[in-house]
C-alpha atoms as a PDB file:
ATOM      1  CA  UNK A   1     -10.655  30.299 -21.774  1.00  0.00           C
ATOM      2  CA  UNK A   2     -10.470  29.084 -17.980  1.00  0.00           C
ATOM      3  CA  UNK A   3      -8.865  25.323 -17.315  1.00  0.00           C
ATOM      4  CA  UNK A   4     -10.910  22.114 -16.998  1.00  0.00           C
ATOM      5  CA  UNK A   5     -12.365  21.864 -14.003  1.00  0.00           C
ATOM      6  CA  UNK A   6      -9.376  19.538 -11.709  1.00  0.00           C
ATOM      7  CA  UNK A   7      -6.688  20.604 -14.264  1.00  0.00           C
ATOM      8  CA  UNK A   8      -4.157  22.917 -13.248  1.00  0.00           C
ATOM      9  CA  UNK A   9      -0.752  23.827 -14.834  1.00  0.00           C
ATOM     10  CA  UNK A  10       1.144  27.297 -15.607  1.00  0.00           C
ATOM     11  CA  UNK A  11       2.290  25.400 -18.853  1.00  0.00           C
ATOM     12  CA  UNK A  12      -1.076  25.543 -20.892  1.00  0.00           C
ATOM     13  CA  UNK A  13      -4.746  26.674 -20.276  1.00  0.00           C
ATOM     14  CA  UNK A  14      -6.272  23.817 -21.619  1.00  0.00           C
ATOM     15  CA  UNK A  15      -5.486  20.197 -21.752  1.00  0.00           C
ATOM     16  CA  UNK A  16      -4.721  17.981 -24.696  1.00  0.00           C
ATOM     17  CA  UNK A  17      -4.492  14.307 -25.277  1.00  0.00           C
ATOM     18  CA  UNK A  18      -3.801  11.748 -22.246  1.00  0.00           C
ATOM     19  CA  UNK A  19      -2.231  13.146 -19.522  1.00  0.00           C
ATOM     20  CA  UNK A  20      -1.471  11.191 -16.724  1.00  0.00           C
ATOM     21  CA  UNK A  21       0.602  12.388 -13.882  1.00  0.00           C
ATOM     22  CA  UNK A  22       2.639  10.106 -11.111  1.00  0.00           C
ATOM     23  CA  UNK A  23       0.623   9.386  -8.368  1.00  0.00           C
ATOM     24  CA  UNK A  24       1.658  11.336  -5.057  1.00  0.00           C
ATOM     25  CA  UNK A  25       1.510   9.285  -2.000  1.00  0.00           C
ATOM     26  CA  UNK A  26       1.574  11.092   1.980  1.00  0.00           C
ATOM     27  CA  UNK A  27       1.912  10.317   4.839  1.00  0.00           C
ATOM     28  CA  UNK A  28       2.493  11.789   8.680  1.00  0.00           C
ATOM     29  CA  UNK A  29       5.603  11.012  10.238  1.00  0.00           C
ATOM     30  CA  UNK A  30       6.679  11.954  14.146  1.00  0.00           C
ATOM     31  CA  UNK A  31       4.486  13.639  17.083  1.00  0.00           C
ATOM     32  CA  UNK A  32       4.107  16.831  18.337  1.00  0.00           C
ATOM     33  CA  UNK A  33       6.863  19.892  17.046  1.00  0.00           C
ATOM     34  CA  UNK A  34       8.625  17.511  15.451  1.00  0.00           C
ATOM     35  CA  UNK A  35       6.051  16.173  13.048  1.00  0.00           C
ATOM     36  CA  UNK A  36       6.031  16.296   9.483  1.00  0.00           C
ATOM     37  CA  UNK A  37       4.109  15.274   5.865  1.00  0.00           C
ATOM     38  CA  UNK A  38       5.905  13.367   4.048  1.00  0.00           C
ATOM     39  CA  UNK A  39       5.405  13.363   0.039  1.00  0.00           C
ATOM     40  CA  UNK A  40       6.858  10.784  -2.705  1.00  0.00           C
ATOM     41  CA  UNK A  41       5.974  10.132  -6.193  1.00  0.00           C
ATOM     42  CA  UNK A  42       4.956   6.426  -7.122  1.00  0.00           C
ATOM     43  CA  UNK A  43       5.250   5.569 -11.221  1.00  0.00           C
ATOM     44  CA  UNK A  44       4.225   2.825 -12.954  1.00  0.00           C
ATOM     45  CA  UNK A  45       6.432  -0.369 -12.047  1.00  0.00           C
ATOM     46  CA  UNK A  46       5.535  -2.144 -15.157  1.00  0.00           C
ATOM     47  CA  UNK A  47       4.563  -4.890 -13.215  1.00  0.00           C
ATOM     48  CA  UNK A  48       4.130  -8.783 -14.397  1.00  0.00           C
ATOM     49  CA  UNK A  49      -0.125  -8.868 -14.067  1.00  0.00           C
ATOM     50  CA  UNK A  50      -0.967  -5.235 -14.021  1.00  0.00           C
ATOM     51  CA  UNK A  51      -4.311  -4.169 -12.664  1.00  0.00           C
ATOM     52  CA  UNK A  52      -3.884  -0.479 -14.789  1.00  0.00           C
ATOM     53  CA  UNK A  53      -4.512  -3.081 -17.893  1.00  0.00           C
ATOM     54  CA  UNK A  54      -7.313  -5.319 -16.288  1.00  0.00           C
ATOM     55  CA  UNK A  55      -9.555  -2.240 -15.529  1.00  0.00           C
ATOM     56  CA  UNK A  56      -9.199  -0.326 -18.822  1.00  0.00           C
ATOM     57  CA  UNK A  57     -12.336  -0.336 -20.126  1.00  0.00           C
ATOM     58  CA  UNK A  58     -11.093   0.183 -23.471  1.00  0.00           C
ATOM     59  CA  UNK A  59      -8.135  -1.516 -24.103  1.00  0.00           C
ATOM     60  CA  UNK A  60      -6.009   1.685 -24.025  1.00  0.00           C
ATOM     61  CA  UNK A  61      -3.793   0.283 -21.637  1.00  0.00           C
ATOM     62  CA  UNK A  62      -2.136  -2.731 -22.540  1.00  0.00           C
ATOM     63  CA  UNK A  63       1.151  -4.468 -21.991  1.00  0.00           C
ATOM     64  CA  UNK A  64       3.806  -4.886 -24.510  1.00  0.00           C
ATOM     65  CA  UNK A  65       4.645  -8.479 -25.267  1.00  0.00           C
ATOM     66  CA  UNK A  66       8.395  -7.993 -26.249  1.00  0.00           C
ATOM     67  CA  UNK A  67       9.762  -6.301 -23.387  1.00  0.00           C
ATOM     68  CA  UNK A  68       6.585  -6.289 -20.724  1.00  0.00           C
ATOM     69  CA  UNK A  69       6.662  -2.668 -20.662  1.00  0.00           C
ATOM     70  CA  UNK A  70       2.995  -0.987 -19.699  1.00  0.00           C
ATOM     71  CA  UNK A  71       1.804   1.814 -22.485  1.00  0.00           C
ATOM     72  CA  UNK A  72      -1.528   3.161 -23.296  1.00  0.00           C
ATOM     73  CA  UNK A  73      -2.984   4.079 -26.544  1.00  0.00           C
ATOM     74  CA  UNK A  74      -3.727   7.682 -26.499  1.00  0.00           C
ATOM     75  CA  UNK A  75      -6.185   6.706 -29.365  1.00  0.00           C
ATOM     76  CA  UNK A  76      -8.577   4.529 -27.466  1.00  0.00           C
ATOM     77  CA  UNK A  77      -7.788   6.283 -23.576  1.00  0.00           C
ATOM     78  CA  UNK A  78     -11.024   8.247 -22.448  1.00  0.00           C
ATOM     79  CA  UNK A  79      -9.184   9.682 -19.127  1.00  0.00           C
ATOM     80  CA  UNK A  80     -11.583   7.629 -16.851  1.00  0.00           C
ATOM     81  CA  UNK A  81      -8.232   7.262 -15.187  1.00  0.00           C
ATOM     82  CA  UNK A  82      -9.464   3.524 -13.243  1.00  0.00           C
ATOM     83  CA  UNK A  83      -5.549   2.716 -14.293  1.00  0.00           C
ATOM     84  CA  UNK A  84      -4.535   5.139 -11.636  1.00  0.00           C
END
């Protein structure tokens, strides 16, 4: 069986439940010879009004009252991905 289309990973052919990768921002830095592309991650910052929450159309991604910490509910996530 050949991956989802978009999906790639040597770990498994097919994908299973949420999965949600860090987001991978780039950018150039320099001129000429001594230019280069510049890659970092950028993971959730749990942060005090998340948008990732707002947008959910489902309610899979919510934030946890005791601690503030920013989860989603595999159960209800359709991978629509507007939290990313």
């Amino acid at each position: 069986m050949a991956p989802a289309a978009g999906f790639q990973t040597p770990m498994a052919m097919v994908p299973w439940g949420v999965w949600f990768q860090n987001r991978i921002h780039s950018f150039e830095d320099g001129e000429g010879d001594g230019a280069c592309t510049v890659h970092f991650p950028k993971s959730c910052l749990h942060c005090d009004e998340p948008a990732c929450v707002t947008v959910c159309p489902t309610g899979a991604s919510y934030k946890r009252a005791e601690d503030g910490i920013v989860l989603v509910n595999e159960s209800l996530c359709i991978g629509c991905k507007l939290c990313s």
